[in-house]
C-alpha atoms as a PDB file:
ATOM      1  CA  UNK A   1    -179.570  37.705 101.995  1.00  0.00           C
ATOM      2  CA  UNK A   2    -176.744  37.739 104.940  1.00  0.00           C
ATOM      3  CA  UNK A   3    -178.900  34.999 106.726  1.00  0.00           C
ATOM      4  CA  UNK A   4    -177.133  32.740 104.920  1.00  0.00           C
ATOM      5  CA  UNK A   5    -173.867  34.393 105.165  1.00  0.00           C
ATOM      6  CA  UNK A   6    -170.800  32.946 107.168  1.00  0.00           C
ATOM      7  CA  UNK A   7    -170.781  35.120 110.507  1.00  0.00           C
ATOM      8  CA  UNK A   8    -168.293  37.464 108.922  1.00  0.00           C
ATOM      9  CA  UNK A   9    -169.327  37.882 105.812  1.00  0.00           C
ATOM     10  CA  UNK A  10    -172.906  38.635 107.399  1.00  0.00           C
ATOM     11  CA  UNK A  11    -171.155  41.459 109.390  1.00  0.00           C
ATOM     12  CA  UNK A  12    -169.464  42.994 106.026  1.00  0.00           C
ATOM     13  CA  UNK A  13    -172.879  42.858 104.504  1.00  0.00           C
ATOM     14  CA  UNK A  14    -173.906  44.882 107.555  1.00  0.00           C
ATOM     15  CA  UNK A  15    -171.422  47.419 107.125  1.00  0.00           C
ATOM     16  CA  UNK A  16    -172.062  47.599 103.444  1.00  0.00           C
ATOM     17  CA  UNK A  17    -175.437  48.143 103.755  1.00  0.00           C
ATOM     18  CA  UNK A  18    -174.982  50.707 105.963  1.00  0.00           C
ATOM     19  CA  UNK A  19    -173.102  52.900 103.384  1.00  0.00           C
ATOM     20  CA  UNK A  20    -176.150  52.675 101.053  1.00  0.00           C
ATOM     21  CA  UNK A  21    -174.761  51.425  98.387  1.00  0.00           C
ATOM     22  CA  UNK A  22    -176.234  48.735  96.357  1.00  0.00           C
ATOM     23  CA  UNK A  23    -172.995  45.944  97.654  1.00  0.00           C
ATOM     24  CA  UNK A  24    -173.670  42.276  97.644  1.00  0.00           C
ATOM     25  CA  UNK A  25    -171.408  40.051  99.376  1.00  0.00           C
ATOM     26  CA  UNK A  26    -170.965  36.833  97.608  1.00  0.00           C
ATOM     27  CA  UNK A  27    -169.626  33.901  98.874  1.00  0.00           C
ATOM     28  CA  UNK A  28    -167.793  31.156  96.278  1.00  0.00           C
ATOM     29  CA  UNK A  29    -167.427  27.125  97.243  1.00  0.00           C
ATOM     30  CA  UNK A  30    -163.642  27.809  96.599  1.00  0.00           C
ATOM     31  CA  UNK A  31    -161.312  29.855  97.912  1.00  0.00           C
ATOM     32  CA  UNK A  32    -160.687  33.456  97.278  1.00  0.00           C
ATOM     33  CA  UNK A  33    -158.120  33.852  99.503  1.00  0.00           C
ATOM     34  CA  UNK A  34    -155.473  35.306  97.379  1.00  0.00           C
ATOM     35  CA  UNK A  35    -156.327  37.984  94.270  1.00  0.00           C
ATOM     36  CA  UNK A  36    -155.182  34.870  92.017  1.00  0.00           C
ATOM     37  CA  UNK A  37    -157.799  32.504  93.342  1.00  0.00           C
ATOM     38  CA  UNK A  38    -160.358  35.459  93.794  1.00  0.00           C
ATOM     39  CA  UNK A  39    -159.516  36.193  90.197  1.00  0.00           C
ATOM     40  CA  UNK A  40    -160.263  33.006  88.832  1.00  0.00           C
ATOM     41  CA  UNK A  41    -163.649  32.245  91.183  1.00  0.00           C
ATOM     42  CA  UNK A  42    -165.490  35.440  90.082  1.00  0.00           C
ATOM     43  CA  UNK A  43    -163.755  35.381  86.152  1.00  0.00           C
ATOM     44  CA  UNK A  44    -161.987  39.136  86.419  1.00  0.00           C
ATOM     45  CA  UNK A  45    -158.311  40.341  86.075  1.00  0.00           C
ATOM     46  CA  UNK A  46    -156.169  39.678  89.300  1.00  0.00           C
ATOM     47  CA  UNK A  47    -155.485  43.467  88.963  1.00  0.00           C
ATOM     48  CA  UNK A  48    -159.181  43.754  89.602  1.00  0.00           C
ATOM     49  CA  UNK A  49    -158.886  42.361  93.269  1.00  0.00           C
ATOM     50  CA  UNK A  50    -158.676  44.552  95.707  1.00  0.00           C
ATOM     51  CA  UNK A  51    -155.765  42.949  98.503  1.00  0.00           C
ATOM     52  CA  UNK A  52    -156.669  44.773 101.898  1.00  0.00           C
ATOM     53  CA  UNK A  53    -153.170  44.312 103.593  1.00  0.00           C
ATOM     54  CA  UNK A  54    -152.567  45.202 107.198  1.00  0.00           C
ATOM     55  CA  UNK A  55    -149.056  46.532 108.225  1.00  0.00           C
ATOM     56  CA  UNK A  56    -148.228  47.867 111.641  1.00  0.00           C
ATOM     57  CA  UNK A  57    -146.214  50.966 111.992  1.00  0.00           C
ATOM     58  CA  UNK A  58    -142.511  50.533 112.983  1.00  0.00           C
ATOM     59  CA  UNK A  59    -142.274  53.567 115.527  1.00  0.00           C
ATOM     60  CA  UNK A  60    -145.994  53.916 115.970  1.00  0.00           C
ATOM     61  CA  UNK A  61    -146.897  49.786 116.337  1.00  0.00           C
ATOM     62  CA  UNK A  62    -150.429  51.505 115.011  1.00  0.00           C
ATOM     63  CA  UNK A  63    -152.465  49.500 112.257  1.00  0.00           C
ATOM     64  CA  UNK A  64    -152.398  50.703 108.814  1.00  0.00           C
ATOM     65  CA  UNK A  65    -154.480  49.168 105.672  1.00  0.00           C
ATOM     66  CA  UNK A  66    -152.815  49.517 102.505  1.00  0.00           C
ATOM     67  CA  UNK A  67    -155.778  48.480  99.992  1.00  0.00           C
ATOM     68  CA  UNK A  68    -153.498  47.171  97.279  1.00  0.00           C
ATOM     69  CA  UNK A  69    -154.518  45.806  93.468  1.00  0.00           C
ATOM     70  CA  UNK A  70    -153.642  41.985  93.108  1.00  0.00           C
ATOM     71  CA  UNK A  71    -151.537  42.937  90.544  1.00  0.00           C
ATOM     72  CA  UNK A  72    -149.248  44.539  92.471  1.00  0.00           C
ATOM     73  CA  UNK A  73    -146.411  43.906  95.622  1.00  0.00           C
ATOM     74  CA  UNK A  74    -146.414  47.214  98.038  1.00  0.00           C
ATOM     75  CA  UNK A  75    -142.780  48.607  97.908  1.00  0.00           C
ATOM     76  CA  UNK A  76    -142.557  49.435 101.582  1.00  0.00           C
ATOM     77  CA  UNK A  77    -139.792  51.924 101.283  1.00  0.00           C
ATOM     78  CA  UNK A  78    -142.104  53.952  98.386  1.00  0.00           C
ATOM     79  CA  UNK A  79    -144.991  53.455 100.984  1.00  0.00           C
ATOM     80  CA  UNK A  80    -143.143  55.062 103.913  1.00  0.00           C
ATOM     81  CA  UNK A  81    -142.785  58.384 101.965  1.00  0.00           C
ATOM     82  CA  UNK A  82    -146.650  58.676 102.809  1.00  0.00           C
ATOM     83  CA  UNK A  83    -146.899  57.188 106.356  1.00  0.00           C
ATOM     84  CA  UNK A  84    -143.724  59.042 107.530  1.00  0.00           C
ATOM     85  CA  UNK A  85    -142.202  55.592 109.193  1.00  0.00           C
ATOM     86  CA  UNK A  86    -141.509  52.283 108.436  1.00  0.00           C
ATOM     87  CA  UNK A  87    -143.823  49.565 107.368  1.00  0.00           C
ATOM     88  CA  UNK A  88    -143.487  46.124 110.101  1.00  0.00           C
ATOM     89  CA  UNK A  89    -145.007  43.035 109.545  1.00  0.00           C
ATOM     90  CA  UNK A  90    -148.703  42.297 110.887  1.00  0.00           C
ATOM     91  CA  UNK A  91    -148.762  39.043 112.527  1.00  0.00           C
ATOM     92  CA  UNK A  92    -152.481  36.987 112.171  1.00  0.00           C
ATOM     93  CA  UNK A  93    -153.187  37.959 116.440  1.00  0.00           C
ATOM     94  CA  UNK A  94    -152.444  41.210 115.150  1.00  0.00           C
ATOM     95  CA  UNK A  95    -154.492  41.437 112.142  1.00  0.00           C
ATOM     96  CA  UNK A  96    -157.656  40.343 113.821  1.00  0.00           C
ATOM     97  CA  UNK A  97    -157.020  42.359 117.142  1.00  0.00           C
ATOM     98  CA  UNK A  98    -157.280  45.936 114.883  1.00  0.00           C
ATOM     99  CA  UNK A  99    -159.813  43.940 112.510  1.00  0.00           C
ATOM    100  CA  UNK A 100    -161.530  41.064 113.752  1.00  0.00           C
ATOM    101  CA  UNK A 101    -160.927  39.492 110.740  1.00  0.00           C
ATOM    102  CA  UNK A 102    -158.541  36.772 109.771  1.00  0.00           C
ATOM    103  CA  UNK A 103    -155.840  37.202 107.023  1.00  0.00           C
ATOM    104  CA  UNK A 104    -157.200  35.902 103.610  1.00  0.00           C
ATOM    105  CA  UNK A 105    -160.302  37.713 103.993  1.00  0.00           C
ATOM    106  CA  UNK A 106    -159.484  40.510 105.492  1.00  0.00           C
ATOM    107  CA  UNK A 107    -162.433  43.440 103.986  1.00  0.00           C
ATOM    108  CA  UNK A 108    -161.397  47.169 102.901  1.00  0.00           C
ATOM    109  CA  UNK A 109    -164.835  48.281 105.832  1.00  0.00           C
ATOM    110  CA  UNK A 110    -166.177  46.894 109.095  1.00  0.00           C
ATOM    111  CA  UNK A 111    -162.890  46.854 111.040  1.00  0.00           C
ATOM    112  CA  UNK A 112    -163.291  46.652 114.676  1.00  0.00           C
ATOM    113  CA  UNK A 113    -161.080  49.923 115.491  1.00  0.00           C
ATOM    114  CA  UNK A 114    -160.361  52.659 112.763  1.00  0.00           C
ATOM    115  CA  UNK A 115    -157.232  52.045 110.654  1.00  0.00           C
ATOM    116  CA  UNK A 116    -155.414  54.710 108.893  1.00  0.00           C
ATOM    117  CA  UNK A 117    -155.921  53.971 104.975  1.00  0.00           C
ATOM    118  CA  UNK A 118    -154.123  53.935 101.690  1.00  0.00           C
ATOM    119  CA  UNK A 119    -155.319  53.041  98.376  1.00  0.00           C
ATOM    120  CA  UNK A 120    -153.233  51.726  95.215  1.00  0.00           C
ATOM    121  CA  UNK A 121    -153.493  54.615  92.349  1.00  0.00           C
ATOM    122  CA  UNK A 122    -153.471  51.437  90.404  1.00  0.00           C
ATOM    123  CA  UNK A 123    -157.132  50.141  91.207  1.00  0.00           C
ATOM    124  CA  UNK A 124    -158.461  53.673  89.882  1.00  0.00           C
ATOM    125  CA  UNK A 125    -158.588  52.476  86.684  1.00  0.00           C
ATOM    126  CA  UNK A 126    -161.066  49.848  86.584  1.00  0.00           C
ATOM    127  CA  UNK A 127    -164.533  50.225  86.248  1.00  0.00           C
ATOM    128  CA  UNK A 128    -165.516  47.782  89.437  1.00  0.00           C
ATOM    129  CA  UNK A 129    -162.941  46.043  91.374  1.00  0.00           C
ATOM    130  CA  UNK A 130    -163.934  42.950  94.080  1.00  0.00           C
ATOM    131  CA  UNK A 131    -163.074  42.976  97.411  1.00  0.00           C
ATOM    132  CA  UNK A 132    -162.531  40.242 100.236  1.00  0.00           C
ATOM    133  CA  UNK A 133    -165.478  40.437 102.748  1.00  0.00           C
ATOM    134  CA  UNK A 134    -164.630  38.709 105.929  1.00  0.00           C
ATOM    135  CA  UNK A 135    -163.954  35.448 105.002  1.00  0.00           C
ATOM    136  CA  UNK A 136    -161.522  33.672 102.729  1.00  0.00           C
ATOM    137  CA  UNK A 137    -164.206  32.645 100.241  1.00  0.00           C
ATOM    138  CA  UNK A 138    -166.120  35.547 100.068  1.00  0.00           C
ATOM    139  CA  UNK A 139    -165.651  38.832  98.147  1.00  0.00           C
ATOM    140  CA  UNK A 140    -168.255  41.547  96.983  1.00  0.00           C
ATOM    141  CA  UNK A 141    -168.026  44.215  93.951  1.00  0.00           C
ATOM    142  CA  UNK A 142    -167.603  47.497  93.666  1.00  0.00           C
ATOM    143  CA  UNK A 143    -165.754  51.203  92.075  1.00  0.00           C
ATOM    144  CA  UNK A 144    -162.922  52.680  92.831  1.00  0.00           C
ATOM    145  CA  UNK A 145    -164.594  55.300  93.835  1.00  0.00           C
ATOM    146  CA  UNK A 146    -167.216  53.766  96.317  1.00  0.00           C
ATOM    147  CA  UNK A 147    -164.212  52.246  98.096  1.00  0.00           C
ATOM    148  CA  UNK A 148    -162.369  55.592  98.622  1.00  0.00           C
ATOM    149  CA  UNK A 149    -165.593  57.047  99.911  1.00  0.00           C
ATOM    150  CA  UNK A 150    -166.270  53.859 102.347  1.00  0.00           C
ATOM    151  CA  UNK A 151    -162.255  53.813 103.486  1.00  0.00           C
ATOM    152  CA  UNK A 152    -161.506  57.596 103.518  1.00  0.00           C
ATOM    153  CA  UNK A 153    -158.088  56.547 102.253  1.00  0.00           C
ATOM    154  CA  UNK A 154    -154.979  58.745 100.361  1.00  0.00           C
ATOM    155  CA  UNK A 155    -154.690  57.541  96.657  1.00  0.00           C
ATOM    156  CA  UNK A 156    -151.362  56.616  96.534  1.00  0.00           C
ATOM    157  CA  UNK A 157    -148.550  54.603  94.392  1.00  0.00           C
ATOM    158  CA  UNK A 158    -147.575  51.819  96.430  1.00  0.00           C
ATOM    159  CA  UNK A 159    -145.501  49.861  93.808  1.00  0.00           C
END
């Protein structure tokens, strides 16, 4: 299946099957860039989208992934409560230096260097959730659950 994958997308697949989890990336003719368009390509709630977000530490300039529903905007002053500093911006050189990914489809796995991770309490409670996979039309679906055993990251609120 990722022969005919967008480079990638190919490499999430990859990743995913690595895990051994039954994940299929899928890749849409539109965009799925942000949780509303990804919403409204696969026909789920925008809180079902999973937003991987990449901040950079304010005292530490180290990456961290805040894996966010699409429902939701992460307060960065309720954030810093569990990172102990200040969240910064991510710039796009930044983004794909820690990921190798562009910003829009930016996936929660398959980063090039290991990023501290924090998950939105608020994704918990759906039964699958769909998550960007390299590219900015292509997403795959999965639990809660799966993704905080693939990320290793805290639960926390982030709104």
């Amino acid at each position: 299946m990722s022969s005919s994958l967008k480079k990638p997308a190919a490499r999430v697949q990859a990743v995913l099957d690595e895990f051994g989890y039954e994940l299929n990336v899928t890749e849409f003719p539109e965009s799925t860039r942000t949780a509303q368009e990804a919403a409204d390509a696969i026909g789920c709630t925008v809180g079902q989208i999973a937003k991987s977000l990449i901040f950079k530490g304010k005292t530490s300039q180290k990456p961290i992934l805040i894996i966010t529903s699409g429902a939701n905007r992460v307060n960065e002053k309720k954030v810093k409560e569990y990172i102990g500093e200040k969240l910064g911006k991510a710039d796009a050189d930044f983004v794909r230096e820690h990921t190798g990914f562009a910003i829009g489809g930016v996936p929660p796995v398959g980063h090039i260097k290991p990023i501290t991770t924090y998950i939105d309490e608020d994704l918990m409670q759906y039964d699958e959730i769909w998550a960007a996979a390299g590219t900015p039309n292509s997403v795959f679906k999965l639990t809660p659950s799966i993704l905080a055993d693939m990320t290793k990251g805290r639960i926390i609120k982030v709104k």
